[in-house]
C-alpha atoms as a PDB file:
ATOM      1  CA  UNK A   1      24.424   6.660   5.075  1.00  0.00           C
ATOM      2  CA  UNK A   2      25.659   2.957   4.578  1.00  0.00           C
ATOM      3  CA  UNK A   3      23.159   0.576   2.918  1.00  0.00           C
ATOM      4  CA  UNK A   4      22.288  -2.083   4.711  1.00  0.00           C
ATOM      5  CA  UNK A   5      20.044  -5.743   4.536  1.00  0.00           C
ATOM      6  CA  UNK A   6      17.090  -5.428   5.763  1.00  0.00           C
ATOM      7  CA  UNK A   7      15.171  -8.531   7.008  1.00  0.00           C
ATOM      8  CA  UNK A   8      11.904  -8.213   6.116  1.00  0.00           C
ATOM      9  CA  UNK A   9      10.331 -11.146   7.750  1.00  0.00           C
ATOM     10  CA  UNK A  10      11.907  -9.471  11.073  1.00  0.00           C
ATOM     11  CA  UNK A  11       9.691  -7.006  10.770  1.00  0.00           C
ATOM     12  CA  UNK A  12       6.644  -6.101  12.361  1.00  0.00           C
ATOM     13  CA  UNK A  13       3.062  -6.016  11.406  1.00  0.00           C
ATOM     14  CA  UNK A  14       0.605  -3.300  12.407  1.00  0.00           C
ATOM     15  CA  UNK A  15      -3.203  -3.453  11.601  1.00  0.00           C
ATOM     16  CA  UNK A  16      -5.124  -0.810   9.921  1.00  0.00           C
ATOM     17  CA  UNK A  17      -8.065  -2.058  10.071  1.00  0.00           C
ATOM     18  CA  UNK A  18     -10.045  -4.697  10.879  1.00  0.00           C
ATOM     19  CA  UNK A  19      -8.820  -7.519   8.501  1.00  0.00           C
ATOM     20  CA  UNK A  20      -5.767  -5.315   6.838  1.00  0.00           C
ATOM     21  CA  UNK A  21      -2.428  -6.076   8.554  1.00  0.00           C
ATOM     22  CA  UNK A  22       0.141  -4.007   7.252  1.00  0.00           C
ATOM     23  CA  UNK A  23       4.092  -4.928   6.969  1.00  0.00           C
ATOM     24  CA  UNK A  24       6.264  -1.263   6.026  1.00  0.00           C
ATOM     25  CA  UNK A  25       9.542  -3.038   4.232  1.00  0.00           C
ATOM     26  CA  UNK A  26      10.861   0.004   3.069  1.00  0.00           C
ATOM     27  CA  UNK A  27      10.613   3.941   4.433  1.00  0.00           C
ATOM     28  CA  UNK A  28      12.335   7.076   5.383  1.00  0.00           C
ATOM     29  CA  UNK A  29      12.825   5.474   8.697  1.00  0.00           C
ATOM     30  CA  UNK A  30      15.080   2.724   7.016  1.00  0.00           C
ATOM     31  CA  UNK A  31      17.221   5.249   5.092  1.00  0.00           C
ATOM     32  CA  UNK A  32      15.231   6.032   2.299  1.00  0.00           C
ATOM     33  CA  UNK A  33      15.078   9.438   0.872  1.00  0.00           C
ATOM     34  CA  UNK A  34      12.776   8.704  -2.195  1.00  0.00           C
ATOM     35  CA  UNK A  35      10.404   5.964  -1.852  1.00  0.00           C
ATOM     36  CA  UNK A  36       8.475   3.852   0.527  1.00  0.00           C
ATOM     37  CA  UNK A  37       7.694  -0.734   0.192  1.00  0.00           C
ATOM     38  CA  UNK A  38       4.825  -1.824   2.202  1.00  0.00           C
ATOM     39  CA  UNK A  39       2.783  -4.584   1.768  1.00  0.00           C
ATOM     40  CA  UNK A  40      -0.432  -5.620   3.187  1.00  0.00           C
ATOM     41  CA  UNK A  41      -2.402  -8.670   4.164  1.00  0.00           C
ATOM     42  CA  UNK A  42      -6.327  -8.461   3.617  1.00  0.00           C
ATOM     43  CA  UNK A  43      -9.285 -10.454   4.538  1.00  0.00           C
ATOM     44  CA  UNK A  44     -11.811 -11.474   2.124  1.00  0.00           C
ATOM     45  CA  UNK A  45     -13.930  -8.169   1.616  1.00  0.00           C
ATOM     46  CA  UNK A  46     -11.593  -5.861   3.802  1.00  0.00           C
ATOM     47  CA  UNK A  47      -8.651  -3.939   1.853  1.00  0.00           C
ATOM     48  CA  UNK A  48      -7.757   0.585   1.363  1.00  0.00           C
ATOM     49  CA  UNK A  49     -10.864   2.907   1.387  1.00  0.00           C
ATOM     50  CA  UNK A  50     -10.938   5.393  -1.723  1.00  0.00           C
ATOM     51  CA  UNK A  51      -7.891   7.756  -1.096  1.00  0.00           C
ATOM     52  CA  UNK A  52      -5.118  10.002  -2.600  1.00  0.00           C
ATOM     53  CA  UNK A  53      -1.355  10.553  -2.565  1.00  0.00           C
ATOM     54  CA  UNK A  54       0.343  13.443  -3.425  1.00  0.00           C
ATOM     55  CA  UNK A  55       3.036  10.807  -5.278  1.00  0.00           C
ATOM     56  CA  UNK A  56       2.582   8.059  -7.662  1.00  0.00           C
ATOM     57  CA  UNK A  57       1.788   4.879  -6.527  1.00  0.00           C
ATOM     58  CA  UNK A  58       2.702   1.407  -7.923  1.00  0.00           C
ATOM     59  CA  UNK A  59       0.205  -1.931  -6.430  1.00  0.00           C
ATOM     60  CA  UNK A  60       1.646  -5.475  -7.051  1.00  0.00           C
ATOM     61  CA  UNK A  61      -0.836  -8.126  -6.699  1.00  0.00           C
ATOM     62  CA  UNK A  62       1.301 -10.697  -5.077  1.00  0.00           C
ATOM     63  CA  UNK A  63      -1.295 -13.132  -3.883  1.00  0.00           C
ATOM     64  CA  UNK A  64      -5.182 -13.452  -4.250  1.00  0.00           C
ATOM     65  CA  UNK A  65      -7.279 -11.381  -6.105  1.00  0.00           C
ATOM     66  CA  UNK A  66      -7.957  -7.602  -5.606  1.00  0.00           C
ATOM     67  CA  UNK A  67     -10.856  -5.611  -6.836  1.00  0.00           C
ATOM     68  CA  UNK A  68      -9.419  -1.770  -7.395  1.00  0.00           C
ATOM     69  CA  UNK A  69     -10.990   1.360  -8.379  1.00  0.00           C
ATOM     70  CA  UNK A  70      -8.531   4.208 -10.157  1.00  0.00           C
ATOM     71  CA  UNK A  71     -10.542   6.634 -10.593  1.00  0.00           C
ATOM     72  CA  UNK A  72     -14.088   6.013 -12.076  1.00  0.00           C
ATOM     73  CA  UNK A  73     -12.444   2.752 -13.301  1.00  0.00           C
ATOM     74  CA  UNK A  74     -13.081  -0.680 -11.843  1.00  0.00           C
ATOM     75  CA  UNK A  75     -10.303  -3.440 -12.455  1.00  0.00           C
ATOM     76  CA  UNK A  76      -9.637  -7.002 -11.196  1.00  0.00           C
ATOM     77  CA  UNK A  77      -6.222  -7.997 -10.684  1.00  0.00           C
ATOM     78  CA  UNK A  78      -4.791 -11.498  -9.553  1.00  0.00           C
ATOM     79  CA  UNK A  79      -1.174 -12.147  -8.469  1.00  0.00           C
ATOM     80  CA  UNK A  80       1.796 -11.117 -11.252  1.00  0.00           C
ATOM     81  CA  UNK A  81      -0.683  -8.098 -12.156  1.00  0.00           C
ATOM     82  CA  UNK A  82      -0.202  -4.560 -11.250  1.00  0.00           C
ATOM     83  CA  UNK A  83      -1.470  -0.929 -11.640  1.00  0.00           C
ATOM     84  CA  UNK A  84       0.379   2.528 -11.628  1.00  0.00           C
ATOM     85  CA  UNK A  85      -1.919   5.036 -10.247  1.00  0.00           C
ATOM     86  CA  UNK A  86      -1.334   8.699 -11.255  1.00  0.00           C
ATOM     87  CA  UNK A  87      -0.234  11.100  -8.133  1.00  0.00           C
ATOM     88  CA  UNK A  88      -3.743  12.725  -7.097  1.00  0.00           C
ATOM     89  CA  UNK A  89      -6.180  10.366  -8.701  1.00  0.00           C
ATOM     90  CA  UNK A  90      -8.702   8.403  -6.053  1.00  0.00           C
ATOM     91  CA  UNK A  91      -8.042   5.014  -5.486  1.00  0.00           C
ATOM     92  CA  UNK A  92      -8.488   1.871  -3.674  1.00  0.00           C
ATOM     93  CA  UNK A  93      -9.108  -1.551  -3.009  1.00  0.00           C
ATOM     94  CA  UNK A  94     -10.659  -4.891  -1.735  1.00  0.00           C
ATOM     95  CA  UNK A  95     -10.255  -8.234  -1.371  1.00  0.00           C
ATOM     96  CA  UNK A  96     -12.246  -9.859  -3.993  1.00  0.00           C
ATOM     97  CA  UNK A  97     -11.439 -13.524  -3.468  1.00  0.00           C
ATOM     98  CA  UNK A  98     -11.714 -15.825  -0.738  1.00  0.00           C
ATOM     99  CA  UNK A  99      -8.795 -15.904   0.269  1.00  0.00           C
ATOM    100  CA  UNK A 100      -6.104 -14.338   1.394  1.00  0.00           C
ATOM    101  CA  UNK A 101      -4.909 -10.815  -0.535  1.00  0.00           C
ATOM    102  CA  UNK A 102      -1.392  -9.941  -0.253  1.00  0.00           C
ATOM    103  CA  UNK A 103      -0.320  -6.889  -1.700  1.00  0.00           C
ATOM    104  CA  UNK A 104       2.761  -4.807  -2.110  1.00  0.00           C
ATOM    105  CA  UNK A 105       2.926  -1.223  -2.867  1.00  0.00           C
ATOM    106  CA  UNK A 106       5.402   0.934  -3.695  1.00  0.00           C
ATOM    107  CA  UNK A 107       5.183   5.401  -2.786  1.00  0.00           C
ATOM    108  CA  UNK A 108       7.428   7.493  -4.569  1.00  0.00           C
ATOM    109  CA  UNK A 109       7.984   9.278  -1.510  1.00  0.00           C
ATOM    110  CA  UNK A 110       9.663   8.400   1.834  1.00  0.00           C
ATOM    111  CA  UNK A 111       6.911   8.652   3.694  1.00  0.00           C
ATOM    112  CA  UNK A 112       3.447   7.391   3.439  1.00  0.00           C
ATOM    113  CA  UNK A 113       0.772  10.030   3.326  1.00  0.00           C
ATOM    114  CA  UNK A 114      -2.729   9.971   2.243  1.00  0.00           C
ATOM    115  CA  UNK A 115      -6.015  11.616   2.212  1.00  0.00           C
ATOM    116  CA  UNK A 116      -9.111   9.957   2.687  1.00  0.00           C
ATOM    117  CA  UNK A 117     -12.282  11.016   1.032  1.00  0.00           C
ATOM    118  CA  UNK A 118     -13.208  13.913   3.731  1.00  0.00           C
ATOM    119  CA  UNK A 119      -9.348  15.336   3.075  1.00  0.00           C
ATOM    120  CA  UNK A 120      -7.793  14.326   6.271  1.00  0.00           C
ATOM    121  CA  UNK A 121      -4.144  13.397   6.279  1.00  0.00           C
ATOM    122  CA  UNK A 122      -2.606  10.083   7.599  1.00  0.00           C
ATOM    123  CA  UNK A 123       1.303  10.566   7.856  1.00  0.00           C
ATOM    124  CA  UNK A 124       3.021   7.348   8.666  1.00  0.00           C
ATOM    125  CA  UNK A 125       7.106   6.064   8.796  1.00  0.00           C
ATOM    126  CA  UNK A 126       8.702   9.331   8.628  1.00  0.00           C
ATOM    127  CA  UNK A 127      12.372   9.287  10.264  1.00  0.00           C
ATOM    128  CA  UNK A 128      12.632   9.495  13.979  1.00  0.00           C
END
C-alpha cells in the first residue's frame, strides 16, 4: 500500500456517549497494520468508563484537564502530560475541569477493541 496524507480535520466525528465525541485519525481502515490515533472531545464530568485492551495504550492530554484511574491509581493530568497504560490493566477517565477535555490516544493495534467492566467487547475501525 502507498502512504498517503490524511486530513484529519476532514474527518468525521461520532459520539460515544453523551458528552464524548470521538474523531478516529488513524486505523486499520486507513492502512494501518499496527496501531490506531483517535482522539476525543469530553464534556465537563463525561469521559471512558473503566475498561481494558488487550494492547498498550498511550493517552495525551492535549487540552483541559483529565482525571484517570490505571489501575487502583488515581492521577490528574493537564495538557503536555501523558500516561502509558500496561496491555490488560483497567483504566479510564473523566473530565475534571470545566472545560473542554481533548484527548488523543494512541492503540498498539489496528483496531480498537475493549472490554468494559462486565467483559463485553466493543470492536471498532477494522478494514472494510
Amino acid at each position: 500500500m502507498t502512504p498517503r496524507p490524511l486530513d484529519h480535520a476532514s474527518l468525521a466525528t461520532e459520539q460515544w456517549r453523551e458528552g464524548v465525541l470521538t474523531r478516529m485519525l488513524v486505523s486499520a481502515q486507513h492502512g494501518a497494520s499496527e496501531l490506531c490515533v483517535f482522539e476525543q472531545f469530553c464534556d465537563p464530568g463525561c469521559g471512558a468508563p473503566i475498561h481494558t485492551h488487550t494492547v498498550e495504550e498511550v493517552l495525551a492530554v492535549l487540552a483541559g484537564q483529565a482525571e484517570i484511574t490505571v489501575g487502583d491509581a488515581r492521577h490528574k493530568l493537564h495538557a503536555g502530560q501523558s500516561v502509558v497504560i500496561p496491555a490488560g490493566l483497567r483504566h479510564g477517565f473523566i473530565n475534571g475541569g470545566e472545560g473542554m477535555l481533548h484527548v488523543q490516544a494512541i492503540l498498539a493495534a489496528p483496531v480498537f477493541e475493549a472490554f468494559d467492566e462486565a467483559g463485553t467487547l466493543r470492536r471498532l475501525w477494522a478494514a472494510d
